[in-house]
N, C-alpha and C. Protein backbone atom coordinates (compact mmCIF):
# COMPACT_ATOMS: atom_id res chain seq x y z
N UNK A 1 0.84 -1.16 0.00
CA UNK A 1 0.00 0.00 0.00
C UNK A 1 0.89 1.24 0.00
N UNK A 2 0.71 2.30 -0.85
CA UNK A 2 1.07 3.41 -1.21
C UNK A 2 0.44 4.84 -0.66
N UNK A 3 1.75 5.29 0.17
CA UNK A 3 0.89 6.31 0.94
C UNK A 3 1.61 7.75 0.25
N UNK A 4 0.40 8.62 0.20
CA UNK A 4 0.32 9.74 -0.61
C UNK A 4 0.41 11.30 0.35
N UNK A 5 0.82 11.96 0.03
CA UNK A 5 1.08 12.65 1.24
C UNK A 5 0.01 13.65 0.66
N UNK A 6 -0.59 14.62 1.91
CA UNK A 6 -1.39 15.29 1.18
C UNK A 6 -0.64 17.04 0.59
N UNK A 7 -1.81 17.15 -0.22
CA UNK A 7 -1.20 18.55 -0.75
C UNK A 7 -0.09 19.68 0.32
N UNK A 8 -1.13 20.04 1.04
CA UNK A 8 -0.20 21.08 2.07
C UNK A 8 0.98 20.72 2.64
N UNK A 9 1.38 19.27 3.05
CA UNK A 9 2.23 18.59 3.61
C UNK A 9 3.32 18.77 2.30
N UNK A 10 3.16 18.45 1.36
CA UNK A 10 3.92 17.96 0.32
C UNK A 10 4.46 19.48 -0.26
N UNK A 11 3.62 20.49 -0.12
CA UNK A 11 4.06 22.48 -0.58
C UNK A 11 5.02 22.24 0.90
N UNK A 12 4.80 22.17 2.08
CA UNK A 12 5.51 22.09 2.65
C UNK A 12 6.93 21.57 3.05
N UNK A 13 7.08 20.65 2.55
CA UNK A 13 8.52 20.14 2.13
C UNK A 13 9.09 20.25 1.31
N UNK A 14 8.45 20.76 0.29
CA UNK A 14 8.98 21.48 -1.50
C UNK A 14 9.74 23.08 -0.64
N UNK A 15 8.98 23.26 -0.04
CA UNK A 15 9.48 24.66 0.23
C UNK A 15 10.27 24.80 1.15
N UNK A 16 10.80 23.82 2.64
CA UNK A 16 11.74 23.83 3.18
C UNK A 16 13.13 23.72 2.72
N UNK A 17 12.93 22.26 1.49
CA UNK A 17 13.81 22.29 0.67
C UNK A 17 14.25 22.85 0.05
N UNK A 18 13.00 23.81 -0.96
CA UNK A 18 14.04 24.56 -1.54
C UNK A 18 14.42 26.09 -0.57
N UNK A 19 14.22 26.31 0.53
CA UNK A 19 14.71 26.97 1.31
C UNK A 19 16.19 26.36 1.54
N UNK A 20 16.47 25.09 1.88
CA UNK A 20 17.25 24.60 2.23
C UNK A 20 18.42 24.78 1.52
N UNK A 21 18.37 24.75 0.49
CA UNK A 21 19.17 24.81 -0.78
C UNK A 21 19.78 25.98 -0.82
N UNK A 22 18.96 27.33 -0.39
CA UNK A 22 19.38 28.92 -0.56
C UNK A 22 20.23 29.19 0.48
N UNK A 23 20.42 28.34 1.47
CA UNK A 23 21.31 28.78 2.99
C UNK A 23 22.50 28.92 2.13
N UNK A 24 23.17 28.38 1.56
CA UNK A 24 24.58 29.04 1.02
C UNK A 24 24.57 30.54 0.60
N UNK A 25 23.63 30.73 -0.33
CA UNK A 25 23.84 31.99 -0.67
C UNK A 25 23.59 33.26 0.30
N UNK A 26 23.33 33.02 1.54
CA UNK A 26 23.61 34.11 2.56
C UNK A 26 24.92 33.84 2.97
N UNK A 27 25.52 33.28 3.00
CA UNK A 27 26.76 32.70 3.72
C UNK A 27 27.44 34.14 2.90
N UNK A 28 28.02 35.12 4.40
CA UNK A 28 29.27 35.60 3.66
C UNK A 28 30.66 35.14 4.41
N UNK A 29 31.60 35.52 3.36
CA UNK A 29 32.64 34.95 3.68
C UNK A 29 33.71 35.90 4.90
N UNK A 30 35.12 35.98 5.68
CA UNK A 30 34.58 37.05 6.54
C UNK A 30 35.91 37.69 5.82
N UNK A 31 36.76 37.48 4.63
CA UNK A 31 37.51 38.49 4.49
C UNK A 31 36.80 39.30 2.98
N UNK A 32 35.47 39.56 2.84
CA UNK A 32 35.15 40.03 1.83
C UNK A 32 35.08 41.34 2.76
N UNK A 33 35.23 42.37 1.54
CA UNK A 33 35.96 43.92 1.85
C UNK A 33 34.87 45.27 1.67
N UNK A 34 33.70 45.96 2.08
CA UNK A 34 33.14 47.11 1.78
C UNK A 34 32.81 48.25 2.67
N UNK A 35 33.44 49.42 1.70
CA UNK A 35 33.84 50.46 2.17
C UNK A 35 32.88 51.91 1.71
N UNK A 36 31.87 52.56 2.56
CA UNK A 36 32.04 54.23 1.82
C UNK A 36 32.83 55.02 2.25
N UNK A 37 33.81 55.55 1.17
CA UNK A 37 34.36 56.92 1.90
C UNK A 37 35.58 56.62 2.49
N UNK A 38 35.84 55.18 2.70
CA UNK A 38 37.50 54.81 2.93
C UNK A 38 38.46 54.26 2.81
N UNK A 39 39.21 54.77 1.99
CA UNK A 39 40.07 53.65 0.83
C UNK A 39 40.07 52.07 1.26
N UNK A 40 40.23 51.45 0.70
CA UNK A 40 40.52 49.46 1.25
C UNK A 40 42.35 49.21 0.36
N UNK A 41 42.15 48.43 1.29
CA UNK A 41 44.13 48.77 1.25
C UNK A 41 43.97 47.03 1.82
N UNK A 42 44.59 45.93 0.69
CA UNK A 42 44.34 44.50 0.54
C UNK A 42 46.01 44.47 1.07
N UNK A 43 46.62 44.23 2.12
CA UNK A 43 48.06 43.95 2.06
C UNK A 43 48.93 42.94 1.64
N UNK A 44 49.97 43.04 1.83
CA UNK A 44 50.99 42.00 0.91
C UNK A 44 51.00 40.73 1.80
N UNK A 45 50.79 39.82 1.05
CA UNK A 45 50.30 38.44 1.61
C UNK A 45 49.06 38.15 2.05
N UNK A 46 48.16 39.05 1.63
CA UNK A 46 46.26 38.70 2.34
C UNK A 46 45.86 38.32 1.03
N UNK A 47 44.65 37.85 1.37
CA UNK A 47 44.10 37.45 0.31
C UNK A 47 42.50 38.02 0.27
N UNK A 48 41.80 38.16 -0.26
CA UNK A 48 40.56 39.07 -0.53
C UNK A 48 39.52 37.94 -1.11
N UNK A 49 38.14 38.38 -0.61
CA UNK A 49 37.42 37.84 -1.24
C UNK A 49 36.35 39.20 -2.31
N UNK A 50 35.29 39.85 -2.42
CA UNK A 50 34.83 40.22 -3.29
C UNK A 50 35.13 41.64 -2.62
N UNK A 51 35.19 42.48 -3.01
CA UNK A 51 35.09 44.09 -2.25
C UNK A 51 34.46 45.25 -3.10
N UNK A 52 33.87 45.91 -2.33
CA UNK A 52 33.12 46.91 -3.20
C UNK A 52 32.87 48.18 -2.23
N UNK A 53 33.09 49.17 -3.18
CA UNK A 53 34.05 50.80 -2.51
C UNK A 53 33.00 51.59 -3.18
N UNK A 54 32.34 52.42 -2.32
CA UNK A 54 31.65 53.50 -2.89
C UNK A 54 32.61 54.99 -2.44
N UNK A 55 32.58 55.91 -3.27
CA UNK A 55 33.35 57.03 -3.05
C UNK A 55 34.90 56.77 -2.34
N UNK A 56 35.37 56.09 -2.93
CA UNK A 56 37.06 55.51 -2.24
C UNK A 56 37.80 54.59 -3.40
N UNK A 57 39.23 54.32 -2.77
CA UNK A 57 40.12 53.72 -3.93
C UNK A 57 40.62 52.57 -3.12
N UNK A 58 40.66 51.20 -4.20
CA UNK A 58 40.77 50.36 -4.04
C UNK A 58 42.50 50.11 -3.68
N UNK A 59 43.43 49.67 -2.98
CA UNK A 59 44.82 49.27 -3.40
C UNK A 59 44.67 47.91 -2.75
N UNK A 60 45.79 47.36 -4.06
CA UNK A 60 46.08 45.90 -4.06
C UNK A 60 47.22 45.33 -3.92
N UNK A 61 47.62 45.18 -2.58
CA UNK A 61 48.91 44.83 -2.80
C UNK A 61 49.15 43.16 -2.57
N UNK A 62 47.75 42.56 -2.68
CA UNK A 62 47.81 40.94 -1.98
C UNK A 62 46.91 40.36 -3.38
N UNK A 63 46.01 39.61 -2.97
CA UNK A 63 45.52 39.01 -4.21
C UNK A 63 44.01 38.82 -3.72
N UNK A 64 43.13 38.71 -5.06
CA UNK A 64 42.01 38.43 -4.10
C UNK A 64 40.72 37.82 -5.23
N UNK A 65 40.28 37.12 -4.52
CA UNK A 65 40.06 35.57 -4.93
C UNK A 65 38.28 36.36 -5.87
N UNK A 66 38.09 37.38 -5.55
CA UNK A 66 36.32 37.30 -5.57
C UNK A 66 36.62 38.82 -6.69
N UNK A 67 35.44 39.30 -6.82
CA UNK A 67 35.30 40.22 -7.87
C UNK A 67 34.84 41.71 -6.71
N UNK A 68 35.36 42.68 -7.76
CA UNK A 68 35.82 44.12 -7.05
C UNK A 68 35.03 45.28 -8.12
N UNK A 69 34.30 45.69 -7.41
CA UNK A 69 33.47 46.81 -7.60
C UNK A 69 33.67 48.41 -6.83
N UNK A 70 33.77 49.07 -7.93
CA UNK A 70 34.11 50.63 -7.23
C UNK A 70 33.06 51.91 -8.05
N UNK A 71 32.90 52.44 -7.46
CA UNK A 71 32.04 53.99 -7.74
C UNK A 71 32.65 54.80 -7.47
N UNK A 72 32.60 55.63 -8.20
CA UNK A 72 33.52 57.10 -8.47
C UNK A 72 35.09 56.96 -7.50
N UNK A 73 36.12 56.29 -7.64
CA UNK A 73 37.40 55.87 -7.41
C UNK A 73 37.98 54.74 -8.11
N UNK A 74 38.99 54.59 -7.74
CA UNK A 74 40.19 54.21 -8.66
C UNK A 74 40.17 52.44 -8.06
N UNK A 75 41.42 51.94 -8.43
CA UNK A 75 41.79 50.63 -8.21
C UNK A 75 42.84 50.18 -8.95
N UNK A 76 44.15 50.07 -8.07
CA UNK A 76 45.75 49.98 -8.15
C UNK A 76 45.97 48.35 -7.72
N UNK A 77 46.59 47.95 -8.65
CA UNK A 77 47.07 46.65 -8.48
C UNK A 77 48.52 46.45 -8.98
N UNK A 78 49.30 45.87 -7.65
CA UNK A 78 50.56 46.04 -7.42
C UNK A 78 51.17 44.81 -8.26
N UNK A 79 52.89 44.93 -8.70
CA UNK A 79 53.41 43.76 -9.35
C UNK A 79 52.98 42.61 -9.05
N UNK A 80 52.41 41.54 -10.18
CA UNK A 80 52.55 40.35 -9.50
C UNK A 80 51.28 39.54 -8.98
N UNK A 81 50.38 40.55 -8.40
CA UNK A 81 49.27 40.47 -7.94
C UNK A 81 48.10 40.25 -9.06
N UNK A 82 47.08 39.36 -8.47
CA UNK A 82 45.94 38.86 -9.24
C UNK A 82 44.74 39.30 -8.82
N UNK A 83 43.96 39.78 -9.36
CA UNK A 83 41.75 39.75 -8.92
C UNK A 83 41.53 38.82 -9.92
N UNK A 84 40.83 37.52 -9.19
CA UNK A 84 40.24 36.79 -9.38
C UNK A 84 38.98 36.39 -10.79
N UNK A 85 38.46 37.33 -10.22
CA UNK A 85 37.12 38.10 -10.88
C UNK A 85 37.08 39.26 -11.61
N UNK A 86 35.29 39.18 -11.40
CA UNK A 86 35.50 40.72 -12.44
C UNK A 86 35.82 42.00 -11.92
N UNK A 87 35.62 42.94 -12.25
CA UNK A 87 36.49 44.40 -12.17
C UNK A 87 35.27 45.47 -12.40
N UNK A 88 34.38 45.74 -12.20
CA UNK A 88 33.63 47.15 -12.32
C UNK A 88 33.80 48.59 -11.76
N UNK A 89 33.28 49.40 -12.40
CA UNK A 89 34.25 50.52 -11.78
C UNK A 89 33.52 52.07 -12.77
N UNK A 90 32.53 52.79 -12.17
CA UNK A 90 32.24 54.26 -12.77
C UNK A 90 32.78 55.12 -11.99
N UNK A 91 33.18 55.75 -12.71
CA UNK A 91 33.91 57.33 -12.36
C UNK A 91 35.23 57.23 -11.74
N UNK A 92 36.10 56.14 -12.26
CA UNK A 92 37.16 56.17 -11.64
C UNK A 92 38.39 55.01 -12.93
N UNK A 93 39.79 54.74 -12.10
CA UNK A 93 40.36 54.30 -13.60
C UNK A 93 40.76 52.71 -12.79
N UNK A 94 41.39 52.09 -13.30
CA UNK A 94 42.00 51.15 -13.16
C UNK A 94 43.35 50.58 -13.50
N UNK A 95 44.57 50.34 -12.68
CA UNK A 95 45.90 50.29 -13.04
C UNK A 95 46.30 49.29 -12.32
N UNK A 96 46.68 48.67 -13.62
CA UNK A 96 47.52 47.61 -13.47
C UNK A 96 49.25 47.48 -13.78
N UNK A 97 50.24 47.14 -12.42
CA UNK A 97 51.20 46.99 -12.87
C UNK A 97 51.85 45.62 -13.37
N UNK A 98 53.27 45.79 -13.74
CA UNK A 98 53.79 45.10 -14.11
C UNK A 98 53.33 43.43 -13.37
N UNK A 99 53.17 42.74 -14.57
CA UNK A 99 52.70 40.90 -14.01
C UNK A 99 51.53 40.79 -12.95
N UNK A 100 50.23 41.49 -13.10
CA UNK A 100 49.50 41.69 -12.54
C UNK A 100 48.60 41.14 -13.87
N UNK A 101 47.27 40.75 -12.85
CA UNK A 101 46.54 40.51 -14.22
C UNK A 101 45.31 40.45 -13.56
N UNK A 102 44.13 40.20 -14.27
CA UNK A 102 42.56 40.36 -14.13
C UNK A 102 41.90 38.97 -14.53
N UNK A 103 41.63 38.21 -13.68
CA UNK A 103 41.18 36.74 -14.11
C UNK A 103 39.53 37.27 -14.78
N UNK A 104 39.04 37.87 -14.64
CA UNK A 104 37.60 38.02 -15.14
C UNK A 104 37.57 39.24 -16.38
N UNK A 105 36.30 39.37 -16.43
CA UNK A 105 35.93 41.03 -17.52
C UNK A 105 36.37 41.98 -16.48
N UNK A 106 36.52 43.36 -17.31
CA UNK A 106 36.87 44.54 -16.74
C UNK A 106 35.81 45.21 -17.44
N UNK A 107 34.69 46.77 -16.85
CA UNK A 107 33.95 47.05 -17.30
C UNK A 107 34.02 48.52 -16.50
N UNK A 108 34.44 49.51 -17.30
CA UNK A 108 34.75 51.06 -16.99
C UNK A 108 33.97 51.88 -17.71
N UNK A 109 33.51 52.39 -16.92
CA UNK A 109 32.58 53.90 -17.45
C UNK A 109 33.34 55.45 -16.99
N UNK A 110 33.27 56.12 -17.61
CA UNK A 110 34.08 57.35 -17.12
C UNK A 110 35.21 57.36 -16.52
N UNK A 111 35.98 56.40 -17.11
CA UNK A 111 37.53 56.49 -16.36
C UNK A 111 38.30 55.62 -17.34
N UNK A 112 39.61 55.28 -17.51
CA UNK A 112 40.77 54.53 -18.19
C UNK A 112 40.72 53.29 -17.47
N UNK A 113 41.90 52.57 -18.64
CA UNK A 113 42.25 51.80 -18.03
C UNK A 113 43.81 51.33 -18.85
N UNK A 114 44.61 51.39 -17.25
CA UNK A 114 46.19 51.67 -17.63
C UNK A 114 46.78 50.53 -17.53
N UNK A 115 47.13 49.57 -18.31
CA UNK A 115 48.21 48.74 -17.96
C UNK A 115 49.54 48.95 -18.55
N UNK A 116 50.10 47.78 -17.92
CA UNK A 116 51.80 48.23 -18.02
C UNK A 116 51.99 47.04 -19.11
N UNK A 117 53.73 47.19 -19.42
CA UNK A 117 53.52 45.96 -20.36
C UNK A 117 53.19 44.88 -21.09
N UNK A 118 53.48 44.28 -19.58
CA UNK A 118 53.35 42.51 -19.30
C UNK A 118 51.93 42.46 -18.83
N UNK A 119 51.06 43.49 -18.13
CA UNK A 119 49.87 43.26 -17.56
C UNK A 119 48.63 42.64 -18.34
N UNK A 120 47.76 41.83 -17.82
CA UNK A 120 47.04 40.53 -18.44
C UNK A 120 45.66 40.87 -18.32
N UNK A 121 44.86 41.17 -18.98
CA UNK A 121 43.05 41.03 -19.09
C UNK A 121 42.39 39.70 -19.24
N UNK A 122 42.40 38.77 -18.45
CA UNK A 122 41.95 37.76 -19.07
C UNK A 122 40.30 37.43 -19.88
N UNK A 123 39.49 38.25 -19.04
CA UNK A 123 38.14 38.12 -19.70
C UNK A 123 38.06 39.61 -20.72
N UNK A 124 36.68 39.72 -20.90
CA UNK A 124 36.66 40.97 -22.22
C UNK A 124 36.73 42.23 -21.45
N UNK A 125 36.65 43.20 -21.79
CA UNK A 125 36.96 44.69 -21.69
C UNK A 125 36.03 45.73 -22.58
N UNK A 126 35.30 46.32 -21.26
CA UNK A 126 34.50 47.62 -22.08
C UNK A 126 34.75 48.57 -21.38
N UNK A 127 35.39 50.03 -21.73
CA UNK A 127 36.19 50.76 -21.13
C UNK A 127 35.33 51.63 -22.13
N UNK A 128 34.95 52.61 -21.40
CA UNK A 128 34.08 53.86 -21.72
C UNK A 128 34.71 55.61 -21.04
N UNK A 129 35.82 55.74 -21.80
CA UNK A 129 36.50 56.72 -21.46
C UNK A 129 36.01 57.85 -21.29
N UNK A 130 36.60 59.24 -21.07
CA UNK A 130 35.67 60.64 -20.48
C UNK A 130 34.38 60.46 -19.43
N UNK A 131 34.66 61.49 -18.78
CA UNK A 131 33.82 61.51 -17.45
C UNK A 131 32.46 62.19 -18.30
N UNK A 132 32.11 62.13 -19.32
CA UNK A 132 30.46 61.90 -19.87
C UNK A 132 29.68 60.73 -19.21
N UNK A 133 30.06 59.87 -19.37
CA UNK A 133 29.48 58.86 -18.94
C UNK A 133 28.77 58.78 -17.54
N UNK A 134 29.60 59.80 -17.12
CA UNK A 134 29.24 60.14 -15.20
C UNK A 134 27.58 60.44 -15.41
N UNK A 135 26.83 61.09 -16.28
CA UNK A 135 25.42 61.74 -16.55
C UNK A 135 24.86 60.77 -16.55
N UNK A 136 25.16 59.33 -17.19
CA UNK A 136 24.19 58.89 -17.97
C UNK A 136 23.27 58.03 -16.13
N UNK A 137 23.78 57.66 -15.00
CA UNK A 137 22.85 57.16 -14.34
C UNK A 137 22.19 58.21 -13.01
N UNK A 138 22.92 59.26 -14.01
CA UNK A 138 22.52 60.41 -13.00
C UNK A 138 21.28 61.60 -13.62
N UNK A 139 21.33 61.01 -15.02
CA UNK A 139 20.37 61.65 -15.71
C UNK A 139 18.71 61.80 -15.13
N UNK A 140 18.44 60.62 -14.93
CA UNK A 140 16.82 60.60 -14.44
C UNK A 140 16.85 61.57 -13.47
N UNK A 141 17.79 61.66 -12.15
CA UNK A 141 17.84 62.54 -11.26
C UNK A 141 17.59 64.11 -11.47
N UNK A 142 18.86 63.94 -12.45
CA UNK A 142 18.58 65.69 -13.30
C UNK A 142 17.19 66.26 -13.66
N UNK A 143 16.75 65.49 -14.66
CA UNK A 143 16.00 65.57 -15.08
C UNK A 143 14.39 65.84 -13.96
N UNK A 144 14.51 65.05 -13.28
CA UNK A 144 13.41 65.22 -12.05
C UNK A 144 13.55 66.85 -10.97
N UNK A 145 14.93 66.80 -10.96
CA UNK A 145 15.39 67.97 -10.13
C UNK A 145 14.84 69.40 -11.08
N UNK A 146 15.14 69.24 -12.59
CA UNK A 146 14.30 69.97 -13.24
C UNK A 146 13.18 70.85 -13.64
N UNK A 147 12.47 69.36 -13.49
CA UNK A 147 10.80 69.40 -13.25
C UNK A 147 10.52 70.34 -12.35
N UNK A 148 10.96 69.99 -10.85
CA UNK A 148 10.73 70.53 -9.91
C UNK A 148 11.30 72.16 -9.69
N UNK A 149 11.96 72.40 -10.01
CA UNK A 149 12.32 73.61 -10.64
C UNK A 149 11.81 74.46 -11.31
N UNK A 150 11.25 73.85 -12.04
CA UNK A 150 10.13 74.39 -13.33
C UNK A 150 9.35 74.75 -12.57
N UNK A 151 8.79 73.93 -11.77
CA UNK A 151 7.26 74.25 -10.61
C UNK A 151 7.13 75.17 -10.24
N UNK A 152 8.55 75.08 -8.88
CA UNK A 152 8.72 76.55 -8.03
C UNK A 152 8.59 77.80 -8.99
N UNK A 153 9.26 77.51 -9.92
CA UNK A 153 9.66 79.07 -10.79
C UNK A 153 8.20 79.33 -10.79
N UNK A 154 7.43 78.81 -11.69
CA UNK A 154 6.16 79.45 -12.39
C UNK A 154 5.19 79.67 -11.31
N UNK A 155 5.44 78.56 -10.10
CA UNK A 155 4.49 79.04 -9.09
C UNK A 155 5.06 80.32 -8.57
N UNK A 156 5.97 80.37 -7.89
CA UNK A 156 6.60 82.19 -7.68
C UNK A 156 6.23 83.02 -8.40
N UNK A 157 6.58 82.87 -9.97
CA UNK A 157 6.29 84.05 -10.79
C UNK A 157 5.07 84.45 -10.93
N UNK A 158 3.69 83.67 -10.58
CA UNK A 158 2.70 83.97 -10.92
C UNK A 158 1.90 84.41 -9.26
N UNK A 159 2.58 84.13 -7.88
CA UNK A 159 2.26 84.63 -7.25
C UNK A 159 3.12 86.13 -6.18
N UNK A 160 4.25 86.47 -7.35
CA UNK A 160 4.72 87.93 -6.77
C UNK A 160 3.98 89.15 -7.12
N UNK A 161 3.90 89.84 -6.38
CA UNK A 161 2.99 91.04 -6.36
C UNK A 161 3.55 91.94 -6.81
N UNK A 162 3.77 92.80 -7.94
CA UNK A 162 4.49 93.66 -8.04
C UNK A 162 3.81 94.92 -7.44
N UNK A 163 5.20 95.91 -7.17
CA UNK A 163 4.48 97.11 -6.27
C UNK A 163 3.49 97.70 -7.27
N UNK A 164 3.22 98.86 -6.19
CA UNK A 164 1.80 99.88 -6.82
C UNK A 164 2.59 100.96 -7.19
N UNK A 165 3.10 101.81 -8.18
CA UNK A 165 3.60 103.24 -8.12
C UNK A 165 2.80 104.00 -8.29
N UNK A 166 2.96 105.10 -7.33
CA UNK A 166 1.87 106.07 -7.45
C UNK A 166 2.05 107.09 -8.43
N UNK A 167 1.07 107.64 -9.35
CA UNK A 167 0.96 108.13 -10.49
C UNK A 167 1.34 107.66 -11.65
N UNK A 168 1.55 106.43 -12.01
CA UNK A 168 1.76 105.86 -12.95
C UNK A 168 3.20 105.28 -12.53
N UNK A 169 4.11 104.95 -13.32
CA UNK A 169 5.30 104.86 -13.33
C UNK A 169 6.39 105.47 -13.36
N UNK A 170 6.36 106.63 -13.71
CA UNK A 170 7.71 107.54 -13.82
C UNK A 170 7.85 107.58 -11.92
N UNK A 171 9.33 108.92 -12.08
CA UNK A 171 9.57 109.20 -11.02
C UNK A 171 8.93 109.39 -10.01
């Protein structure tokens, strides 16, 4: 005899499981690196897991296993030294020295990207030079700040009173 579990029982174990399954992806690791506002500085002999820098600059003087994300700052990678992963990065450049290399894509908006001789890209490269590019996710903002602008003005202009001069206008 064949026993059947019923509906709710059976959503119920579909869904622990696949709960079960997602516990890794909270797992963080504890040398992954994020910073606003203060440089991250990877030292010689550490090793890194993913790091991501808002308004600050990345330096690399160790290696690091996970992928590195930066907003408006830079990211220096010393002789020798490896990132793992990928490389993102608006409003800022990316330099690589000598025997250093990039195991993933590199992907730059409004900034360069400097290598030295010997230095290695291993995945693809989209490098979007001049600080134009700085507008483009700042545009909607503009544009709204605008609007609102527009408002105040016409509401002001249509409720200032101009004075009364007596006898017309002259002196």
């Amino acid at each position: 005899m064949t026993r059947t579990l019923s509906l709710p029982k059976s959503i119920l174990i579909t869904s622990l499981l696949i709960l079960a399954s997602a516990i890794p992806a909270y797992a963080r690791s504890d040398n992954d690196h994020a910073s606003f506002g203060q440089d991250i500085t990877i030292p010689e002999g550490d090793t890194s897991g993913d790091i991501a820098c808002a308004f600050c600059s990345v330096h690399i003087h160790g290696d690091v296993k996970g992928d590195v994300a930066v907003l408006f700052g830079g990211i220096t990678v010393d002789s020798g030294k490896n990132v793992s992963g990928d490389v993102a990065i608006l409003g800022g450049d990316l330099s690589l020295e000598e025997e250093s290399q990039v195991g993933g894509d590199v992907a730059i908006a409004a900034g360069d990207l400097n290598l030295a001789s010997n230095a290695l890209v291993r995945g693809s490269r989209a490098v979007f030079p001049g600080r134009f590019w700085l507008l483009i996710p700042l545009a909607p903002i503009l544009i709204v700040v605008g609007i609102i602008w527009l408002i105040v003005y016409l509401v002001r202009r249509n409720r200032y009173q101009f004075p009364a001069y007596p006898n017309g206008r002259g002196f």
